[in-house]
PDB file of N, CA and C in Angstrom:
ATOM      1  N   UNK A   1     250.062-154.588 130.102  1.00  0.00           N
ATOM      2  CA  UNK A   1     249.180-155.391 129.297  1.00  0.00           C
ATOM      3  C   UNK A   1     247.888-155.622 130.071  1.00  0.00           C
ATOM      4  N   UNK A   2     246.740-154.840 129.444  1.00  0.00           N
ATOM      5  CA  UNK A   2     245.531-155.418 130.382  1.00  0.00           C
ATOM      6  C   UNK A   2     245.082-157.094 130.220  1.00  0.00           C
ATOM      7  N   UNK A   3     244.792-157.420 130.949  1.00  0.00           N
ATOM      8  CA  UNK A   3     243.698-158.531 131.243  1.00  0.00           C
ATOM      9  C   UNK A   3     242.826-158.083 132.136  1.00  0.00           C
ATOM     10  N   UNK A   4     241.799-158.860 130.936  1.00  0.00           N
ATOM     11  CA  UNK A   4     240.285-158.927 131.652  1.00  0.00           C
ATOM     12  C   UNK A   4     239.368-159.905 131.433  1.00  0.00           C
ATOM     13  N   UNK A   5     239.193-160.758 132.840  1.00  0.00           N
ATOM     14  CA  UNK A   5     238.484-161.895 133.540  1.00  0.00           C
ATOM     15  C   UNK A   5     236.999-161.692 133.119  1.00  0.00           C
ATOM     16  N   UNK A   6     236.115-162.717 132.676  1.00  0.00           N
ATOM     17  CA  UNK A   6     234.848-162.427 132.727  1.00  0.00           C
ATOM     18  C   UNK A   6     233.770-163.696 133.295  1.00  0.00           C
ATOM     19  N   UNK A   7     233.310-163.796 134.213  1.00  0.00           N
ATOM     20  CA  UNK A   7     232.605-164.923 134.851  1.00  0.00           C
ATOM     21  C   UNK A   7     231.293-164.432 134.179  1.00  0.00           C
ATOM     22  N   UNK A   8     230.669-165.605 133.364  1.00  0.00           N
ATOM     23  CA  UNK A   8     229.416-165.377 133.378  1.00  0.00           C
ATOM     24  C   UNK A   8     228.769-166.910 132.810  1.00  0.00           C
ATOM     25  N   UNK A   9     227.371-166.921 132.274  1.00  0.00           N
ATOM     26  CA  UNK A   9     226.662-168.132 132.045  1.00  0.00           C
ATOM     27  C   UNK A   9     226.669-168.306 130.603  1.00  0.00           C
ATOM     28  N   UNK A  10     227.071-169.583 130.030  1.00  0.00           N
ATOM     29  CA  UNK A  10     227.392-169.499 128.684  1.00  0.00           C
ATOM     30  C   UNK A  10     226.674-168.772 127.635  1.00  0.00           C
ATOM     31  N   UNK A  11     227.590-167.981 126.790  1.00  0.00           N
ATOM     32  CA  UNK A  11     226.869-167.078 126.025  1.00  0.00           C
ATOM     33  C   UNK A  11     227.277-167.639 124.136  1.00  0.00           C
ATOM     34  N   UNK A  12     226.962-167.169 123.230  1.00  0.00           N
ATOM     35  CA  UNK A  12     227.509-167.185 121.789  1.00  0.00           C
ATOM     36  C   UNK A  12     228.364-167.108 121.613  1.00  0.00           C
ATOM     37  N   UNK A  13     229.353-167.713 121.149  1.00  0.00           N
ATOM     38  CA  UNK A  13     230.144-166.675 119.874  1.00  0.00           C
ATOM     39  C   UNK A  13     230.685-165.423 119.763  1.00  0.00           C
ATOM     40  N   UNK A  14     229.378-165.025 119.082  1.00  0.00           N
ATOM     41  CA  UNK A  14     229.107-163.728 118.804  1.00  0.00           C
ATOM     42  C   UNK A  14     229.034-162.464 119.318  1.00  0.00           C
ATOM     43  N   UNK A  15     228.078-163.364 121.079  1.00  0.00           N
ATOM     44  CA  UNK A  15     228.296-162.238 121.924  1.00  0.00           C
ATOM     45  C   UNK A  15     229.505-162.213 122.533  1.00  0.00           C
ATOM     46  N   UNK A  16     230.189-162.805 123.032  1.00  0.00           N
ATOM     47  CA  UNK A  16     231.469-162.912 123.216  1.00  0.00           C
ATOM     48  C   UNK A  16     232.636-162.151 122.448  1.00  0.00           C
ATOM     49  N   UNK A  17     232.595-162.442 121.164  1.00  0.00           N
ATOM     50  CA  UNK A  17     233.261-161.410 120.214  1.00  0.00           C
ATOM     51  C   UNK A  17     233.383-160.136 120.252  1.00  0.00           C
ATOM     52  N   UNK A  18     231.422-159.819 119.972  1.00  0.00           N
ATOM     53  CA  UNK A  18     231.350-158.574 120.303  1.00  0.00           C
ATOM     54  C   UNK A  18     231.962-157.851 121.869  1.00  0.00           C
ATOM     55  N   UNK A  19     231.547-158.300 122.752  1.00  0.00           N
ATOM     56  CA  UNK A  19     232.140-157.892 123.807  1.00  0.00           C
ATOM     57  C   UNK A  19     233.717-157.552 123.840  1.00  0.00           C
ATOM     58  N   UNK A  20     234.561-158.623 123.631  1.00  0.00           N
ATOM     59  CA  UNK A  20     235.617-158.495 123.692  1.00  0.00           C
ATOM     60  C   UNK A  20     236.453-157.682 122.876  1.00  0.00           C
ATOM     61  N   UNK A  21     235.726-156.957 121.770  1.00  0.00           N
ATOM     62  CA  UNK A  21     235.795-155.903 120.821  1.00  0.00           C
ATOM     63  C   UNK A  21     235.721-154.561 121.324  1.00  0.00           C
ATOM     64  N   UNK A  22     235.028-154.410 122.026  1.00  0.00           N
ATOM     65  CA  UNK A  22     234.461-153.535 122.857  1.00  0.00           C
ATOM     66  C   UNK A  22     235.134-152.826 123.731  1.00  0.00           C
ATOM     67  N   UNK A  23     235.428-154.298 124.747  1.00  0.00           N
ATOM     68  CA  UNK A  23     236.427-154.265 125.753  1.00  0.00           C
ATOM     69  C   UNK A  23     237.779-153.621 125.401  1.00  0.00           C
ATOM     70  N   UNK A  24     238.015-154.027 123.871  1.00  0.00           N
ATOM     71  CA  UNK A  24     239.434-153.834 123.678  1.00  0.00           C
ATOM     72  C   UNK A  24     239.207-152.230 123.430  1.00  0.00           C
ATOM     73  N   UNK A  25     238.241-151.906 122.950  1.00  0.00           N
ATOM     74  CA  UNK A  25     238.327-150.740 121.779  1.00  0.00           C
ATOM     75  C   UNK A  25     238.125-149.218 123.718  1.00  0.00           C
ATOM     76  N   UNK A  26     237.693-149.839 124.174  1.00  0.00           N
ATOM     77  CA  UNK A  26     237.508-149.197 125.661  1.00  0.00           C
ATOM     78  C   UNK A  26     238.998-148.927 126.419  1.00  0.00           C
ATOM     79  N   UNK A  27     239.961-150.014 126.080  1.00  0.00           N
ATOM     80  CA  UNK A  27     241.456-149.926 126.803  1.00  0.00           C
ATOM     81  C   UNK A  27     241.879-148.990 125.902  1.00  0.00           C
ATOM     82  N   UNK A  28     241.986-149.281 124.422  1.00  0.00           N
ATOM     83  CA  UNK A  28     242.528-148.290 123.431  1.00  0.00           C
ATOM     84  C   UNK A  28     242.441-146.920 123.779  1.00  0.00           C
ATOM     85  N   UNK A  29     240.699-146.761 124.061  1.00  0.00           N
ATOM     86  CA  UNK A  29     240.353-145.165 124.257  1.00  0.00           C
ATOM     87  C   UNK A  29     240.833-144.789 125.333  1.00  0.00           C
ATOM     88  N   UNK A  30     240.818-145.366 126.629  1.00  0.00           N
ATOM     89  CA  UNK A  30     240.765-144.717 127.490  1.00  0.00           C
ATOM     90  C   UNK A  30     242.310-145.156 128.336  1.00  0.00           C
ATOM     91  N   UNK A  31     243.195-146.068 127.874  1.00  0.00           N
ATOM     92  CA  UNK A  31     244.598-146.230 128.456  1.00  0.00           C
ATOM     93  C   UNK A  31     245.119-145.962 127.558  1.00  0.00           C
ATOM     94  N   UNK A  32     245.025-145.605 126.201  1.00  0.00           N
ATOM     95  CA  UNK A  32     246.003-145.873 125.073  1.00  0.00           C
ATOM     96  C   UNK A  32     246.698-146.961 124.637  1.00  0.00           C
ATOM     97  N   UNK A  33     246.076-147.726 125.295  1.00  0.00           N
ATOM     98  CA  UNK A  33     246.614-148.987 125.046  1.00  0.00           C
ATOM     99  C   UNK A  33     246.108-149.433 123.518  1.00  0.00           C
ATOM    100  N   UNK A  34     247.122-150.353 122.949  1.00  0.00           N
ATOM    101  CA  UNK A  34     247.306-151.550 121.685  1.00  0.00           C
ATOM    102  C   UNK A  34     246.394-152.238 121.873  1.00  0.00           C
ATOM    103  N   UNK A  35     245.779-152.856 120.756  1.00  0.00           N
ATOM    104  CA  UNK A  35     244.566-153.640 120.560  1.00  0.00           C
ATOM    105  C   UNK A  35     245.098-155.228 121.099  1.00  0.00           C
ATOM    106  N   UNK A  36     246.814-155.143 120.479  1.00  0.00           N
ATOM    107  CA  UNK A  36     247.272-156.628 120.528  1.00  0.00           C
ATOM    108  C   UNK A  36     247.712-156.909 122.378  1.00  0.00           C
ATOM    109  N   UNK A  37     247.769-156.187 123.058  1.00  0.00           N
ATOM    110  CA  UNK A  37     248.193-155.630 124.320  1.00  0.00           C
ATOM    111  C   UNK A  37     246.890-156.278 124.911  1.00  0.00           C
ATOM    112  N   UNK A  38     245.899-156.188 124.844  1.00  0.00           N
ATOM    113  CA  UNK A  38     244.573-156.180 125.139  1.00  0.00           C
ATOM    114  C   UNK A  38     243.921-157.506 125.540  1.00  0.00           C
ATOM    115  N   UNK A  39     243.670-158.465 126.459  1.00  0.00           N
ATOM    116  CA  UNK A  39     243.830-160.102 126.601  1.00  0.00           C
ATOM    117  C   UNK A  39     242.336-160.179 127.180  1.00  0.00           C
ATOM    118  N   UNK A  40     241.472-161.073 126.707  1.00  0.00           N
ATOM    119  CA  UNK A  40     240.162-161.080 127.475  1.00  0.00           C
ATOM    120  C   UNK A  40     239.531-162.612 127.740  1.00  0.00           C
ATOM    121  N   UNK A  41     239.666-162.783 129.004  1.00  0.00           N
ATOM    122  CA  UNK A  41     239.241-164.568 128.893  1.00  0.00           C
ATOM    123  C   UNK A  41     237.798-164.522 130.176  1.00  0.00           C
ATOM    124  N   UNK A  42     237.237-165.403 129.008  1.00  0.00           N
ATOM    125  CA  UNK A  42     235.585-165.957 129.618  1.00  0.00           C
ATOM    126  C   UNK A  42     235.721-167.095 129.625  1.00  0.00           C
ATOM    127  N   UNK A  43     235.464-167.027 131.160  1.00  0.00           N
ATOM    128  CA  UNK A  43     234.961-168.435 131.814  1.00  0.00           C
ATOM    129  C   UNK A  43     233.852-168.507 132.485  1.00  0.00           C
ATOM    130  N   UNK A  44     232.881-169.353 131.611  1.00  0.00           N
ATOM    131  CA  UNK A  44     232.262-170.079 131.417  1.00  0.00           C
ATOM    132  C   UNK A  44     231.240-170.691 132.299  1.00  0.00           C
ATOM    133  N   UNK A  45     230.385-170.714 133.539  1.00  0.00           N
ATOM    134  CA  UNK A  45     229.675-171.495 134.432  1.00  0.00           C
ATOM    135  C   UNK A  45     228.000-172.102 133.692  1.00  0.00           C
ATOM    136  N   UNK A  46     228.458-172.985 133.681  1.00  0.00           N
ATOM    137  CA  UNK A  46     227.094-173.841 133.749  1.00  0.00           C
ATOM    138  C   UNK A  46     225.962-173.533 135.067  1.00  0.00           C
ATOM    139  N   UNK A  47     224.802-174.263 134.904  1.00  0.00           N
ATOM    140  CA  UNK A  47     223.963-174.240 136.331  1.00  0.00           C
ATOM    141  C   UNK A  47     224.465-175.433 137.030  1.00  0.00           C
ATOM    142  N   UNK A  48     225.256-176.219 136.761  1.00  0.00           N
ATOM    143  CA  UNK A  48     225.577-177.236 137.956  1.00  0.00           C
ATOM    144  C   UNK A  48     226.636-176.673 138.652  1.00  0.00           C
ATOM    145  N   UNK A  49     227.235-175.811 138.516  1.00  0.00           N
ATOM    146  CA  UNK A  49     228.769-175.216 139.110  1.00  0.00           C
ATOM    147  C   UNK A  49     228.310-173.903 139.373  1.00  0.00           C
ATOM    148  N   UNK A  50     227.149-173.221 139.675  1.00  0.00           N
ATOM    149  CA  UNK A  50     226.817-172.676 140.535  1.00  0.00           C
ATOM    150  C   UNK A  50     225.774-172.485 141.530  1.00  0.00           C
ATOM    151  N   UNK A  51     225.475-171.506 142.437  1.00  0.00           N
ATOM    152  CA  UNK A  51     224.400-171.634 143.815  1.00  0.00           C
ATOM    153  C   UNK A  51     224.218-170.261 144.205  1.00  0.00           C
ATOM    154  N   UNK A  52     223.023-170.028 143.974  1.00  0.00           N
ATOM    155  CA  UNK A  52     222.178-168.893 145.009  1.00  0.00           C
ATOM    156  C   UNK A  52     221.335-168.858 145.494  1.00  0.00           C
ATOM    157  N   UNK A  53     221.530-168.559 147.098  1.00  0.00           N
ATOM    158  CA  UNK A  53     220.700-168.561 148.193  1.00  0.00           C
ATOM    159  C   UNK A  53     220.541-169.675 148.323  1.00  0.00           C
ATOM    160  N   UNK A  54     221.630-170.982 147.916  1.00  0.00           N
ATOM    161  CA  UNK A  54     221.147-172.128 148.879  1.00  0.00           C
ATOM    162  C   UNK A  54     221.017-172.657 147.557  1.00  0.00           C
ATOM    163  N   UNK A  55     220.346-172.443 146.450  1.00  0.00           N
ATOM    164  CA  UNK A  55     219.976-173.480 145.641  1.00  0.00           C
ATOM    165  C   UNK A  55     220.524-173.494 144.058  1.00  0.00           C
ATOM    166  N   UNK A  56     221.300-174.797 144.010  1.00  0.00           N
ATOM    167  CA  UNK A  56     221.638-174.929 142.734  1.00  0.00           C
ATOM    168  C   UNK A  56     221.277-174.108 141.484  1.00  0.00           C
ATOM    169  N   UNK A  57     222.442-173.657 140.459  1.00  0.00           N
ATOM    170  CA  UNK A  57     222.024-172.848 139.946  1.00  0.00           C
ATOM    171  C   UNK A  57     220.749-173.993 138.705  1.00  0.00           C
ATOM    172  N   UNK A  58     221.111-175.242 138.656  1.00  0.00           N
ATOM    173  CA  UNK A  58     220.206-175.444 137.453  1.00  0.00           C
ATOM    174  C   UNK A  58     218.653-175.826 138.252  1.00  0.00           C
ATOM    175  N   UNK A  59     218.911-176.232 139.539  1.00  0.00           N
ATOM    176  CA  UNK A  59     217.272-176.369 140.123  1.00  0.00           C
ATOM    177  C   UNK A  59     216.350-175.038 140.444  1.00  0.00           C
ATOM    178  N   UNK A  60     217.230-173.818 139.817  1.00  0.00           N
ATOM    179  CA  UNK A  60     216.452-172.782 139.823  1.00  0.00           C
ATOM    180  C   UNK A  60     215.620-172.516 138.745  1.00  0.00           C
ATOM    181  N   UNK A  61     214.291-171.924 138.833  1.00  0.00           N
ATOM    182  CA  UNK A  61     213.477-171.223 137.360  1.00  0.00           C
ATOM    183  C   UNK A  61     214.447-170.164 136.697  1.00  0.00           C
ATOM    184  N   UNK A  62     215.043-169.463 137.543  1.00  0.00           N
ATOM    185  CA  UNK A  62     215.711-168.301 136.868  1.00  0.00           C
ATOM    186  C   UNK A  62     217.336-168.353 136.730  1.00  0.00           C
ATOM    187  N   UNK A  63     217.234-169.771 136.331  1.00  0.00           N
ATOM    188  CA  UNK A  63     219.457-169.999 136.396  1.00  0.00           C
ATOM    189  C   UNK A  63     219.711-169.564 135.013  1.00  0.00           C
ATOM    190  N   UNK A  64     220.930-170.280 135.145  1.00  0.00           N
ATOM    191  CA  UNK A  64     221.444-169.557 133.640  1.00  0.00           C
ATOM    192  C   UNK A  64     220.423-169.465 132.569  1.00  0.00           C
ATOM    193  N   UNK A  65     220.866-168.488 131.628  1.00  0.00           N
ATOM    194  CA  UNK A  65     220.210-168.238 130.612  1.00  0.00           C
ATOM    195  C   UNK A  65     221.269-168.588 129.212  1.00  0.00           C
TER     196      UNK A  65
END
């Protein structure tokens, strides 16, 4: 059964969906794997729960988007 982890900065819905559609339709093709087989969890970081180069991700110009 795959799982697949996704760290990123909060996104839609939608994009999320789509992705995880994707993701699945990618195990299908290329393991043969079942769509229902297929597990995909996003978590989630805000700019207060992360840091680069020293500086908070929300006291940055270029933090999450």
């Amino acid at each position: 059964m795959p799982i697949v982890t996704i760290q990123q900065f909060p996104r839609s819905v939608a994009h999320k969906r789509e992705l995880a559609r994707r993701i699945t339709e990618a195990f299908e093709e290329v393991y043969g794997s079942s769509a229902e087989s297929v597990q995909v969890f996003f978590n989630e970081v805000d700019g207060e729960h992360w840091a680069r180069g020293g500086a908070m991700g929300c006291d940055r110009e270029d933090g999450p988007r």
